[in-house]
C-alpha atoms as a PDB file:
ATOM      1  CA  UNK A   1      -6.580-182.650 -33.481  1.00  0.00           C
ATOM      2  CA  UNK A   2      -4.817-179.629 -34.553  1.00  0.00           C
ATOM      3  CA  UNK A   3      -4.774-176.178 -32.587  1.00  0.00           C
ATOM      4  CA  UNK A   4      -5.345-172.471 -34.461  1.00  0.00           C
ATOM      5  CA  UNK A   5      -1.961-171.026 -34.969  1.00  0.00           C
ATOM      6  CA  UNK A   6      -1.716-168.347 -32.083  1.00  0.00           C
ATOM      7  CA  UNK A   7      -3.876-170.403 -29.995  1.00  0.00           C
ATOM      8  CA  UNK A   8      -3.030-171.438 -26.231  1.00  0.00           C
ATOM      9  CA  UNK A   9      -3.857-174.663 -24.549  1.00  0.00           C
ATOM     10  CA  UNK A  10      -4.584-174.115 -20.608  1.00  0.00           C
ATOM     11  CA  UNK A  11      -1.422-174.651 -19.830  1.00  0.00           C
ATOM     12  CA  UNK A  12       0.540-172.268 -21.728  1.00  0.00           C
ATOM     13  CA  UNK A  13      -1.608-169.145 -20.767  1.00  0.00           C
ATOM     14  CA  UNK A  14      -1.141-170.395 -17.023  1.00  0.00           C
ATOM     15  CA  UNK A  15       2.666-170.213 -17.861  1.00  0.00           C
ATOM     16  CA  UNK A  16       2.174-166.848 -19.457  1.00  0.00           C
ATOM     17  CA  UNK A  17      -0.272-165.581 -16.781  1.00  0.00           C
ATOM     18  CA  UNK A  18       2.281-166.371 -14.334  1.00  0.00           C
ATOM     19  CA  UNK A  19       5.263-164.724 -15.863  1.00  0.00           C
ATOM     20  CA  UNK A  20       3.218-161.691 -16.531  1.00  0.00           C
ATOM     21  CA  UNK A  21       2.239-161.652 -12.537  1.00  0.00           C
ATOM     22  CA  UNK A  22       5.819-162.129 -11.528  1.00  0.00           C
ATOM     23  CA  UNK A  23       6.832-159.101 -13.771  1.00  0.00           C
ATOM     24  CA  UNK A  24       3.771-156.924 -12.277  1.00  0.00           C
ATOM     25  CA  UNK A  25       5.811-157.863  -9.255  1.00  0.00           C
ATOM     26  CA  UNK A  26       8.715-156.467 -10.014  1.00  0.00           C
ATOM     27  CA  UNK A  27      10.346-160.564 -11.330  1.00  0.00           C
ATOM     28  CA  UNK A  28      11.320-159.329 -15.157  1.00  0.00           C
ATOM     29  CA  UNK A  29      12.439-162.757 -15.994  1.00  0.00           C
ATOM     30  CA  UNK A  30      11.527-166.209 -13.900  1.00  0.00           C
ATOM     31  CA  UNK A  31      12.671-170.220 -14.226  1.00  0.00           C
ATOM     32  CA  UNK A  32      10.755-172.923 -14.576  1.00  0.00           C
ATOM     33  CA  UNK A  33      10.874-174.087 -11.086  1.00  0.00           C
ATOM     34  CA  UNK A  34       9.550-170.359  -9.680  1.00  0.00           C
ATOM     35  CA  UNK A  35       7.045-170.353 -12.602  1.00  0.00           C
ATOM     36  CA  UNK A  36       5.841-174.035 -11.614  1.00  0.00           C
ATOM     37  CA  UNK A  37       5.163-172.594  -8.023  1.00  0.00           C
ATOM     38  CA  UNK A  38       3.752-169.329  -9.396  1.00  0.00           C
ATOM     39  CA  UNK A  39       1.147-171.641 -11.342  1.00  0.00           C
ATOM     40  CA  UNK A  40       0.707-173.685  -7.939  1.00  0.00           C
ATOM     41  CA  UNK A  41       0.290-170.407  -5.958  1.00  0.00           C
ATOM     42  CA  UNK A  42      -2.182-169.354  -8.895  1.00  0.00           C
ATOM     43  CA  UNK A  43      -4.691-172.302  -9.274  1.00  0.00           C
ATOM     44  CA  UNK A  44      -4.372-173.669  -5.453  1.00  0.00           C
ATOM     45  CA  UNK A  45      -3.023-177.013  -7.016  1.00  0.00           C
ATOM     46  CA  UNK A  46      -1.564-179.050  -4.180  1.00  0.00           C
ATOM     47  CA  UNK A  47       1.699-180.383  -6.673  1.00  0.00           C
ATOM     48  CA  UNK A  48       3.562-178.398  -9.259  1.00  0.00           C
ATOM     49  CA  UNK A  49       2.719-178.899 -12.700  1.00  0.00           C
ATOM     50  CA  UNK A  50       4.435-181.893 -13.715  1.00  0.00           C
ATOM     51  CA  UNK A  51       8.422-180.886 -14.778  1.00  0.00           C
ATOM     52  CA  UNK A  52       8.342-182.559 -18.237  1.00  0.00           C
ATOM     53  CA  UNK A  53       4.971-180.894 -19.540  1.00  0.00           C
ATOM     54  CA  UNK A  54       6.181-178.089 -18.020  1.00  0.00           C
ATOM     55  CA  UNK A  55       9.580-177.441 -20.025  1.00  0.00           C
ATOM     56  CA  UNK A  56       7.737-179.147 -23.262  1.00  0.00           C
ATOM     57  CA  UNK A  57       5.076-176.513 -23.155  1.00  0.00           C
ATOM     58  CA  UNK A  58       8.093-173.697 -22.660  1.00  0.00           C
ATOM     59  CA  UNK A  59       9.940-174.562 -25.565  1.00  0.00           C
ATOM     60  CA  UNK A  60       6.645-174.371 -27.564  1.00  0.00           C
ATOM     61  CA  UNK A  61       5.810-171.049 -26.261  1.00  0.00           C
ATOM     62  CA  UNK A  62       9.885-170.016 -27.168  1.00  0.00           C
ATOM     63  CA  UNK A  63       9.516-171.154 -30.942  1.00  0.00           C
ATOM     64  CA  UNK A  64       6.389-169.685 -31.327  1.00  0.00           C
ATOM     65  CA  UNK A  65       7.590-166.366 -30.235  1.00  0.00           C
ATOM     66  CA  UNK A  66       5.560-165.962 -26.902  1.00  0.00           C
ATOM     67  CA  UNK A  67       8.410-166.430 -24.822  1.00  0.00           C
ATOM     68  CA  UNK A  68      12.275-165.545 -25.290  1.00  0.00           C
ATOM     69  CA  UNK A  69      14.860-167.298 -23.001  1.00  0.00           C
ATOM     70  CA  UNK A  70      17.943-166.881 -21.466  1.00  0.00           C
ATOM     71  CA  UNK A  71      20.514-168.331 -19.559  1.00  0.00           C
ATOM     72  CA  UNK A  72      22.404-166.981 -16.293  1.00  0.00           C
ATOM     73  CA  UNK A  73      25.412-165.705 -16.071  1.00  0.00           C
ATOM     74  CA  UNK A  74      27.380-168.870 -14.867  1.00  0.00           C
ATOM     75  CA  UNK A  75      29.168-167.028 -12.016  1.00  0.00           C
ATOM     76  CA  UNK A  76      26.169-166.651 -10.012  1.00  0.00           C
ATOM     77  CA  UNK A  77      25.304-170.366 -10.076  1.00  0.00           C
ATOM     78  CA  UNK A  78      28.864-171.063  -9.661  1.00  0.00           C
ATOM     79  CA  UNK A  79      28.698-168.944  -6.308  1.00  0.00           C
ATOM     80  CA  UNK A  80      25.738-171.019  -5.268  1.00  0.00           C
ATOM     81  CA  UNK A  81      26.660-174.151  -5.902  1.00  0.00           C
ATOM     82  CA  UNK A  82      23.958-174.990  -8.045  1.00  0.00           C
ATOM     83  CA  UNK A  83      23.317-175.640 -12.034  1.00  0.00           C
ATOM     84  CA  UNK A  84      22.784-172.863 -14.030  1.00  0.00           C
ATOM     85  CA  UNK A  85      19.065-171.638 -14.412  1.00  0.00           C
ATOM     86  CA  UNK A  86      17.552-170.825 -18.128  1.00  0.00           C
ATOM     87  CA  UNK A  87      15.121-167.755 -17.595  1.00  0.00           C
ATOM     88  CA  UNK A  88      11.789-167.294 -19.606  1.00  0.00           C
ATOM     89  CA  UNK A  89      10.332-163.355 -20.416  1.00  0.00           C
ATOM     90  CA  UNK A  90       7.251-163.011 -21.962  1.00  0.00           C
ATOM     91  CA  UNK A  91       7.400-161.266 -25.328  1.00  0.00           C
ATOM     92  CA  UNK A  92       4.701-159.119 -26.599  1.00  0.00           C
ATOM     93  CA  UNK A  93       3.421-161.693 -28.880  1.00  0.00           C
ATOM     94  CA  UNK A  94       2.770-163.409 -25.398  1.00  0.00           C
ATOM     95  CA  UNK A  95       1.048-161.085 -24.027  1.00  0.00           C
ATOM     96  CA  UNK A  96      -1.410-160.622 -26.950  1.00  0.00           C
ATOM     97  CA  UNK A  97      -2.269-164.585 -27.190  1.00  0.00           C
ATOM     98  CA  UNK A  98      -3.161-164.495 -23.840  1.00  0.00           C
ATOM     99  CA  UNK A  99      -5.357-161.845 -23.962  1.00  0.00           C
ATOM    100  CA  UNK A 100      -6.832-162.883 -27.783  1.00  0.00           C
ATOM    101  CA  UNK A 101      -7.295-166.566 -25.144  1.00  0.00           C
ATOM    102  CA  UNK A 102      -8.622-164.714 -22.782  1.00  0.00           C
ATOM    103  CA  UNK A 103     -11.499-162.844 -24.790  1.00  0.00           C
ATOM    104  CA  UNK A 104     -12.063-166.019 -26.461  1.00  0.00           C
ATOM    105  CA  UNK A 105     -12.698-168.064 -23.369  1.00  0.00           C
ATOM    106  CA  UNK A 106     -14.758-164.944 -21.953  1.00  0.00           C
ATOM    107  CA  UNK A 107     -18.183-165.605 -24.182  1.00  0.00           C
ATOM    108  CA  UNK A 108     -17.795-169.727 -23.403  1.00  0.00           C
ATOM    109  CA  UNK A 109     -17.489-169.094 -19.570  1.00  0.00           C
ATOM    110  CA  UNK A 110     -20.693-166.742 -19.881  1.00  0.00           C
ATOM    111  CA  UNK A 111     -22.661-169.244 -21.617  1.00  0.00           C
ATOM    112  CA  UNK A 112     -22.107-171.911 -19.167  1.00  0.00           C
ATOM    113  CA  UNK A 113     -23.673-169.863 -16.507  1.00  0.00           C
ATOM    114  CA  UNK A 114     -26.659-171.506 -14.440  1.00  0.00           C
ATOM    115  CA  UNK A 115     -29.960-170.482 -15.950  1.00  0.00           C
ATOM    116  CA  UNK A 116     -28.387-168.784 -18.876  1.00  0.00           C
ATOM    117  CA  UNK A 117     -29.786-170.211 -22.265  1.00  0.00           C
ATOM    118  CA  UNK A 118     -27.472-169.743 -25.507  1.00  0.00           C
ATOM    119  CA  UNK A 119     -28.997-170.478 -29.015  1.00  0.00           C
END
């Protein structure tokens, strides 16, 4: 089955959703680990979202133009001792396809309220 063009699949507007919270909280750009425990923090999921769907679904969201990347500056890794970290920043395209998912989930969540009949 093939998506809409512009369409999200759960799991890309809980990666967007998340970046957009970290930014409302002052996080401009996050990783994939911090955005896998953002998602956690988000849904109350007891394990992260699984690594390789995770990356998978953030290269999707980068070629469609949702997401832009970047790495860090290797110095700061270097000084932690640690592999360098690619960052993810949500794009404005982003934010529009989750709120275009958003109002399109909106009418299907009302209809699938208890005692609410839909014709």
């Amino acid at each position: 089955m093939r998506r809409k063009p512009g369409s999200l699949v759960p799991l890309e507007a809980s990666i967007i959703g998340a970046a957009l919270e970290l930014r409302r909280l002052g996080q401009d750009a996050a990783h994939g680990f911090l955005l896998a425990k953002e998602i956690q923090a988000r849904t109350g999921a007891r394990l992260l979202t699984a690594y390789g769907s995770l990356y998978k679904a953030l290269e999707r969201l980068e070629r469609a133009g949702l997401l832009e990347s970047f790495w860090e500056d290797p110095l700061i890794a270097a000084e932690e001792g640690r592999p360098r970290r690619r960052f993810y920043r949500v794009t404005l395209a982003g934010e529009r396809a989750l709120a275009k998912h958003g109002a399109e989930r909106l009418p299907m969540q009302r209809s699938m309220r208890p005692g609410r009949v839909t014709l």
